[in-house]
C-alpha atoms as a PDB file:
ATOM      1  CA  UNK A   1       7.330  26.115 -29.928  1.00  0.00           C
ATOM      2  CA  UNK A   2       8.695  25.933 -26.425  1.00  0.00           C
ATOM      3  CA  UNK A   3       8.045  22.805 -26.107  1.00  0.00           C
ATOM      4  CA  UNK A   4      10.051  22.144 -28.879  1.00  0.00           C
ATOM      5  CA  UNK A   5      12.774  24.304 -27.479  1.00  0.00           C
ATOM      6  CA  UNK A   6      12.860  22.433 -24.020  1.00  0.00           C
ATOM      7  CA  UNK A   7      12.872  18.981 -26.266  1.00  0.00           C
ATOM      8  CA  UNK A   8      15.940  20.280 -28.283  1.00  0.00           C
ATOM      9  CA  UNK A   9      17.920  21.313 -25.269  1.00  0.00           C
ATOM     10  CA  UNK A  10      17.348  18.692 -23.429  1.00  0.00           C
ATOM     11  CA  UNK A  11      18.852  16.222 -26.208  1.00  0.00           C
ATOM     12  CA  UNK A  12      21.330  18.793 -26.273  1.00  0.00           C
ATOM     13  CA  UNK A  13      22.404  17.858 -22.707  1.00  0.00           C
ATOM     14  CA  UNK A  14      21.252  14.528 -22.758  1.00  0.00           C
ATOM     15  CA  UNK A  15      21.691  12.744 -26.707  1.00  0.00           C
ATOM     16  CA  UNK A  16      19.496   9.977 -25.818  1.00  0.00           C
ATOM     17  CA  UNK A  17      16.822  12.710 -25.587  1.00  0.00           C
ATOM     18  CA  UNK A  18      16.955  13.241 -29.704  1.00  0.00           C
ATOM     19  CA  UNK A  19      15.147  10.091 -30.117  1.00  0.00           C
ATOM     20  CA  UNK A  20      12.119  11.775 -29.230  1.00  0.00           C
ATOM     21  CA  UNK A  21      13.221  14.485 -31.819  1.00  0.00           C
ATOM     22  CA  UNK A  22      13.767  11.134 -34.280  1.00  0.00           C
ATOM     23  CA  UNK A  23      10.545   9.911 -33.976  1.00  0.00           C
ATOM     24  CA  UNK A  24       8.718  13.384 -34.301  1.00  0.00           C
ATOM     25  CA  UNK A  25      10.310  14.250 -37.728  1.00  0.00           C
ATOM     26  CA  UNK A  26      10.918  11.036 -38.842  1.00  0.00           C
ATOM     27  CA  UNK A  27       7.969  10.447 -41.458  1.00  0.00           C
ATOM     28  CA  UNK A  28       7.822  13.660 -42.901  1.00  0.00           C
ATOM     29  CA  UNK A  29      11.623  13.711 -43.189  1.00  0.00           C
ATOM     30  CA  UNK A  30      11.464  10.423 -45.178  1.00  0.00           C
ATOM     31  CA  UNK A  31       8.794  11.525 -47.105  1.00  0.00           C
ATOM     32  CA  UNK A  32      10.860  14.606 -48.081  1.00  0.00           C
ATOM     33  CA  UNK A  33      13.164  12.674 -49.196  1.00  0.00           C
ATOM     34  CA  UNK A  34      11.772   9.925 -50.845  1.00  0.00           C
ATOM     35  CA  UNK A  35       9.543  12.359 -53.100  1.00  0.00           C
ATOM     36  CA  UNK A  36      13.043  13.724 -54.371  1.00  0.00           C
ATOM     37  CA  UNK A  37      14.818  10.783 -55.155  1.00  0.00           C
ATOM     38  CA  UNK A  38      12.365   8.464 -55.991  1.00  0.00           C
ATOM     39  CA  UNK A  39      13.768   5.107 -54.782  1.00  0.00           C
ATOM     40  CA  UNK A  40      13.158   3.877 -51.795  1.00  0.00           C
ATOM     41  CA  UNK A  41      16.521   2.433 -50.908  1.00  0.00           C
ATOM     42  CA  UNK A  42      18.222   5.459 -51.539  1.00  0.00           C
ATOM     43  CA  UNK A  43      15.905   7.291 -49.579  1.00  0.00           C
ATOM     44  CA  UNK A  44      16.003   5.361 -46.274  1.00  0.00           C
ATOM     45  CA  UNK A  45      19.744   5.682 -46.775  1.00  0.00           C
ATOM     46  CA  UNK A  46      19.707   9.302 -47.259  1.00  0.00           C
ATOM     47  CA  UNK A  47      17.238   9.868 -44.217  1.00  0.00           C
ATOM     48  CA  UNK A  48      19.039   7.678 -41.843  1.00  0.00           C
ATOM     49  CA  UNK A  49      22.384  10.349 -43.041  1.00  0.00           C
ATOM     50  CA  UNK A  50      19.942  13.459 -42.319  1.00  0.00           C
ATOM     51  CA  UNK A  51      19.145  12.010 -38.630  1.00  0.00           C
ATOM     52  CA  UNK A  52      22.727  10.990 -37.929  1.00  0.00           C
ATOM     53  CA  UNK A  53      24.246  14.288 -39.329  1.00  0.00           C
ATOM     54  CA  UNK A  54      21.359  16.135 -36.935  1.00  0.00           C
ATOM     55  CA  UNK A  55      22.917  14.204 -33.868  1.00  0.00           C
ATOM     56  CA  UNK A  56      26.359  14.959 -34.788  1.00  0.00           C
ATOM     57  CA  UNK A  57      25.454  18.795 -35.162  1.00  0.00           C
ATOM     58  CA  UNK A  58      23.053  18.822 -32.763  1.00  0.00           C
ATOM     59  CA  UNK A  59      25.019  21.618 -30.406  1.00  0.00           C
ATOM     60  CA  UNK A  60      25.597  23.984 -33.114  1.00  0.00           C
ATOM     61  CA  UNK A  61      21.945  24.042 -33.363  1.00  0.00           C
ATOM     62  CA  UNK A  62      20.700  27.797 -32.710  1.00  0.00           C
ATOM     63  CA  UNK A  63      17.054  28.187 -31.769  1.00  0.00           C
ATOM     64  CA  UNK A  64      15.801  30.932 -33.864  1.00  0.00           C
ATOM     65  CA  UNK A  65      11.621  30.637 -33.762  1.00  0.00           C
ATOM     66  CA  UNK A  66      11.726  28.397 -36.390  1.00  0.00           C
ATOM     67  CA  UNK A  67      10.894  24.934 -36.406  1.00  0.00           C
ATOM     68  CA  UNK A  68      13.090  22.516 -35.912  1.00  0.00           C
ATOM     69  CA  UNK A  69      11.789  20.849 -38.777  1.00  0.00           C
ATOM     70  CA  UNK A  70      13.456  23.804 -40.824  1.00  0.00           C
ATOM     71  CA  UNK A  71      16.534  22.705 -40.054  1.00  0.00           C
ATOM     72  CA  UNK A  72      16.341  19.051 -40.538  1.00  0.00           C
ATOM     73  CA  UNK A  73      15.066  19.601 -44.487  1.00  0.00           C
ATOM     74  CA  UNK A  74      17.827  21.984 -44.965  1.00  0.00           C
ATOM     75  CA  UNK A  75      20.251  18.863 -43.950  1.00  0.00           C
ATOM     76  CA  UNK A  76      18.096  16.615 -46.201  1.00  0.00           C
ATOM     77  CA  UNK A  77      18.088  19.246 -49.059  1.00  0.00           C
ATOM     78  CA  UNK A  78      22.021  19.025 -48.522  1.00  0.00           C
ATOM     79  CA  UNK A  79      22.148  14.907 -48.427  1.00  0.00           C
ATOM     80  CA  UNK A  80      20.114  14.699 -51.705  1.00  0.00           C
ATOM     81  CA  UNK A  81      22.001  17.429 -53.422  1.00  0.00           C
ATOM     82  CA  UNK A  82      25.365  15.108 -52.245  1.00  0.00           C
ATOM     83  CA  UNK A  83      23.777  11.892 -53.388  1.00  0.00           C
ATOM     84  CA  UNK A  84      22.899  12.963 -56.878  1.00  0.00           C
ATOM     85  CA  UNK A  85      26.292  14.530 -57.408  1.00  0.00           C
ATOM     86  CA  UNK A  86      27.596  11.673 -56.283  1.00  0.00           C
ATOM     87  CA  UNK A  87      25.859   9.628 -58.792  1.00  0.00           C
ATOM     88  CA  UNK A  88      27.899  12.609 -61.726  1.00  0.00           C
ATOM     89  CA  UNK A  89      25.339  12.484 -64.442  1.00  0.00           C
ATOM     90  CA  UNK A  90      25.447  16.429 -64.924  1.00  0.00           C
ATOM     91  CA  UNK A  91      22.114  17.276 -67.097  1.00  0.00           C
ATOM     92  CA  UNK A  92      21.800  19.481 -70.555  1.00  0.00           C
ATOM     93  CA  UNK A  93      19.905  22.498 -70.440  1.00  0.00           C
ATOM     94  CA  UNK A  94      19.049  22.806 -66.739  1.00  0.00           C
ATOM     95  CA  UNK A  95      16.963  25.777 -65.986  1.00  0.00           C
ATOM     96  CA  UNK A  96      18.011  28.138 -63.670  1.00  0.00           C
ATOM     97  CA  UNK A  97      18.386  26.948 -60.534  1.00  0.00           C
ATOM     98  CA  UNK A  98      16.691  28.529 -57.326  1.00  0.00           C
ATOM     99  CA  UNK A  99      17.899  27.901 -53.728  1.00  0.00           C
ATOM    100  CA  UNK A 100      14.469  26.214 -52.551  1.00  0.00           C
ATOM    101  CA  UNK A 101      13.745  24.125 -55.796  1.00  0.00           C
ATOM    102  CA  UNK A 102      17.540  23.239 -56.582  1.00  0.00           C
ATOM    103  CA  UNK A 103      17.307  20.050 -55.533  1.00  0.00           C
ATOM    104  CA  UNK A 104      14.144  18.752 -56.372  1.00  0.00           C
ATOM    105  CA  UNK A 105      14.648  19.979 -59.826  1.00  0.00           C
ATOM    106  CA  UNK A 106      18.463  18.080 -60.583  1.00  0.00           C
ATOM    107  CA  UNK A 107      15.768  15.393 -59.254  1.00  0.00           C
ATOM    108  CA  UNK A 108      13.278  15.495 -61.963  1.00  0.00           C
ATOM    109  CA  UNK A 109      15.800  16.230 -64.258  1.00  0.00           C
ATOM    110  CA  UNK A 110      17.771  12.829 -63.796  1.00  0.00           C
ATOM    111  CA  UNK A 111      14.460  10.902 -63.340  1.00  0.00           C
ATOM    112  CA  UNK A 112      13.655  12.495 -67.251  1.00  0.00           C
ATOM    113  CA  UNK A 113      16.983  11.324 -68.824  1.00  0.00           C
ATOM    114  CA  UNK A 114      16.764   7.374 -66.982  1.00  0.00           C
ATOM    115  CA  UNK A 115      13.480   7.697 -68.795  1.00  0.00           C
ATOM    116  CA  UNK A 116      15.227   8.589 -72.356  1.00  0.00           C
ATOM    117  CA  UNK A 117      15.479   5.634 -74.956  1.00  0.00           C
ATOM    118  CA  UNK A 118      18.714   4.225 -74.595  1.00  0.00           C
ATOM    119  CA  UNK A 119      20.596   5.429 -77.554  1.00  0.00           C
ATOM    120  CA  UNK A 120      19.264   9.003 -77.003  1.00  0.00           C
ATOM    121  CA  UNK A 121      20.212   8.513 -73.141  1.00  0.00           C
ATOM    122  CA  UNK A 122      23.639   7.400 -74.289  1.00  0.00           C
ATOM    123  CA  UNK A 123      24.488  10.450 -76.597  1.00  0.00           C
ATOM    124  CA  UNK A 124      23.155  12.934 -73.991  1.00  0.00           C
ATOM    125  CA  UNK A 125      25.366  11.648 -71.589  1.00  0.00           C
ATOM    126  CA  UNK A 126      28.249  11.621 -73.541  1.00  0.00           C
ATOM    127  CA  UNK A 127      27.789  15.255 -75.279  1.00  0.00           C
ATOM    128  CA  UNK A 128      26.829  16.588 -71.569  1.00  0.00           C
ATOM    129  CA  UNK A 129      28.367  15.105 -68.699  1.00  0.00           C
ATOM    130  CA  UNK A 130      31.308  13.645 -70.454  1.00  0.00           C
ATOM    131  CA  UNK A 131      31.289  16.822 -73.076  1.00  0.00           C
ATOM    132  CA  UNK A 132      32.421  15.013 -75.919  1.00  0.00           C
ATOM    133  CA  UNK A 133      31.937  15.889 -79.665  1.00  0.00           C
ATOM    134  CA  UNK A 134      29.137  14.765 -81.905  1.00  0.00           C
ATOM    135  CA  UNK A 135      32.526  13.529 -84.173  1.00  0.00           C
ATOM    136  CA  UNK A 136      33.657  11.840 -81.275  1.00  0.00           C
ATOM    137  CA  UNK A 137      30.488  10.023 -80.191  1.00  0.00           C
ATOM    138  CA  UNK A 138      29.796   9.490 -83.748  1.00  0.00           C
ATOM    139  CA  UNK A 139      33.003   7.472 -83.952  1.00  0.00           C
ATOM    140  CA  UNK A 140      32.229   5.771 -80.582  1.00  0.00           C
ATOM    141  CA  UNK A 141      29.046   4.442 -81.099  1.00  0.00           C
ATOM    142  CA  UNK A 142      29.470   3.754 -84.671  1.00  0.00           C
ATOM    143  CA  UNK A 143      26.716   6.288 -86.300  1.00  0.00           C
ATOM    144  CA  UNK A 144      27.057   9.066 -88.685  1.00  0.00           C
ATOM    145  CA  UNK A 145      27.349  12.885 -87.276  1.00  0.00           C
ATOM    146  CA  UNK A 146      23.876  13.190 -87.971  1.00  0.00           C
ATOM    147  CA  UNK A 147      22.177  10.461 -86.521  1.00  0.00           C
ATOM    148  CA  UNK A 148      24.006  11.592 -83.435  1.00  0.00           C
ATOM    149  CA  UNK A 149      22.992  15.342 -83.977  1.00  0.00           C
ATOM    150  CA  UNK A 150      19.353  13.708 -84.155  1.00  0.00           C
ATOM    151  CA  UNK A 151      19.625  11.394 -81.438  1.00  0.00           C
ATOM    152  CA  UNK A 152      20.634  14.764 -79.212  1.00  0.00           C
ATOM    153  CA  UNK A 153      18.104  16.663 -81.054  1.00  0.00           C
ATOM    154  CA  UNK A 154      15.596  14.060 -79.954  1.00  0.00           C
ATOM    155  CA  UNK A 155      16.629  13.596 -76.254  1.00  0.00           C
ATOM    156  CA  UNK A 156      16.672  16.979 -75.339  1.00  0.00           C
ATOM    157  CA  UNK A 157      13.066  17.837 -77.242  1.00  0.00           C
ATOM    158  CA  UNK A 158      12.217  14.691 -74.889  1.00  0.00           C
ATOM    159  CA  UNK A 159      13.594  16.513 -71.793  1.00  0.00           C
ATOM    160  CA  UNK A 160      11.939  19.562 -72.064  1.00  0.00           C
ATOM    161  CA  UNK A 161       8.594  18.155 -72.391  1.00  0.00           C
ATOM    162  CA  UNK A 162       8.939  15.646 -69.786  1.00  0.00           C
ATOM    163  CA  UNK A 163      10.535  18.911 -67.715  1.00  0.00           C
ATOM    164  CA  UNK A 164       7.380  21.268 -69.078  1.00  0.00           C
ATOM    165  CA  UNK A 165       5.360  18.259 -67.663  1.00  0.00           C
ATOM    166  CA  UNK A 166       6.116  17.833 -64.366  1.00  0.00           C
ATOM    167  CA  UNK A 167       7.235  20.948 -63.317  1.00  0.00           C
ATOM    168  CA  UNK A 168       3.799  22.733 -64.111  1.00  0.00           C
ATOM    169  CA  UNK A 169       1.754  19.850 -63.778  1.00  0.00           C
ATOM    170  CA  UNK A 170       3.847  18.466 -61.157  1.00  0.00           C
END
């Protein structure tokens, strides 16, 4: 832990110095990552934020005995929640959220409705993140109020098994 310590003041005084803070944390900090959002991409992009946003913040860093380590996964926790609300596909019936598993939970949960058949994907997002009627998607996509109602009906019996699924089984 001192080590660490000497390592983070020195990049402190020195920024070149955090590049042997980089390459410490790098792996597990992409791994992190790319366990939550699933694409690879996305997840390189999202790393390369948490590093940069480390360096930027690096002086308001406060050794505390924890790991530095801490701190960089609370910046990733941060950059996926940001990514995925960037992306604005709010979910149905989201369990209650809890500060350590918020994020990797909106995770599974968007994973589950990309994974929905199409027309069921399209009327959850409609009735949930755009919150429209079942008489309104009903007119939209051309189907009666209660092939919509089952489409819905169908979607979210399909989201809380695949949610059941992986977050027991995970």
């Amino acid at each position: 832990m001192e080590d660490e310590q000497r390592r983070i003041e020195a990049a402190k005084a020195d920024p070149s110095r955090f590049a042997e803070l980089y390459d410490e944390h790098f792996e597990r900090v992409y791994a992190y990552v790319q366990r939550r959002v699933g694409d690879r991409s996305d997840a390189q992009d999202i790393t390369g934020d948490v590093f940069q946003n480390a360096l930027a913040n690096l002086q308001s860093f406060e050794w505390r005995g924890a790991p530095f380590a801490a701190w960089l996964y609370r910046i990733a926790g941060n950059a996926i929640a940001d990514h995925f609300r960037r992306k604005s596909r709010p979910l149905p019936d989201a369990p209650p959220e809890s500060a350590g598993d918020d994020v990797e939970q909106r995770a599974i949960l968007f994973r589950s409705v990309d994974r929905l058949p199409a027309d069921q994907r399209r009327v959850i997002v409609m009735r949930f993140a755009e919150e429209k009627s079942i008489r309104e998607i009903a007119e939209e996509i051309g189907r009666s109020e209660g092939a919509v109602k089952q489409l819905q009906w169908r979607g979210l019996q399909t989201l809380r098994a695949q949610w059941t699924s992986q977050v027991i089984h995970g």
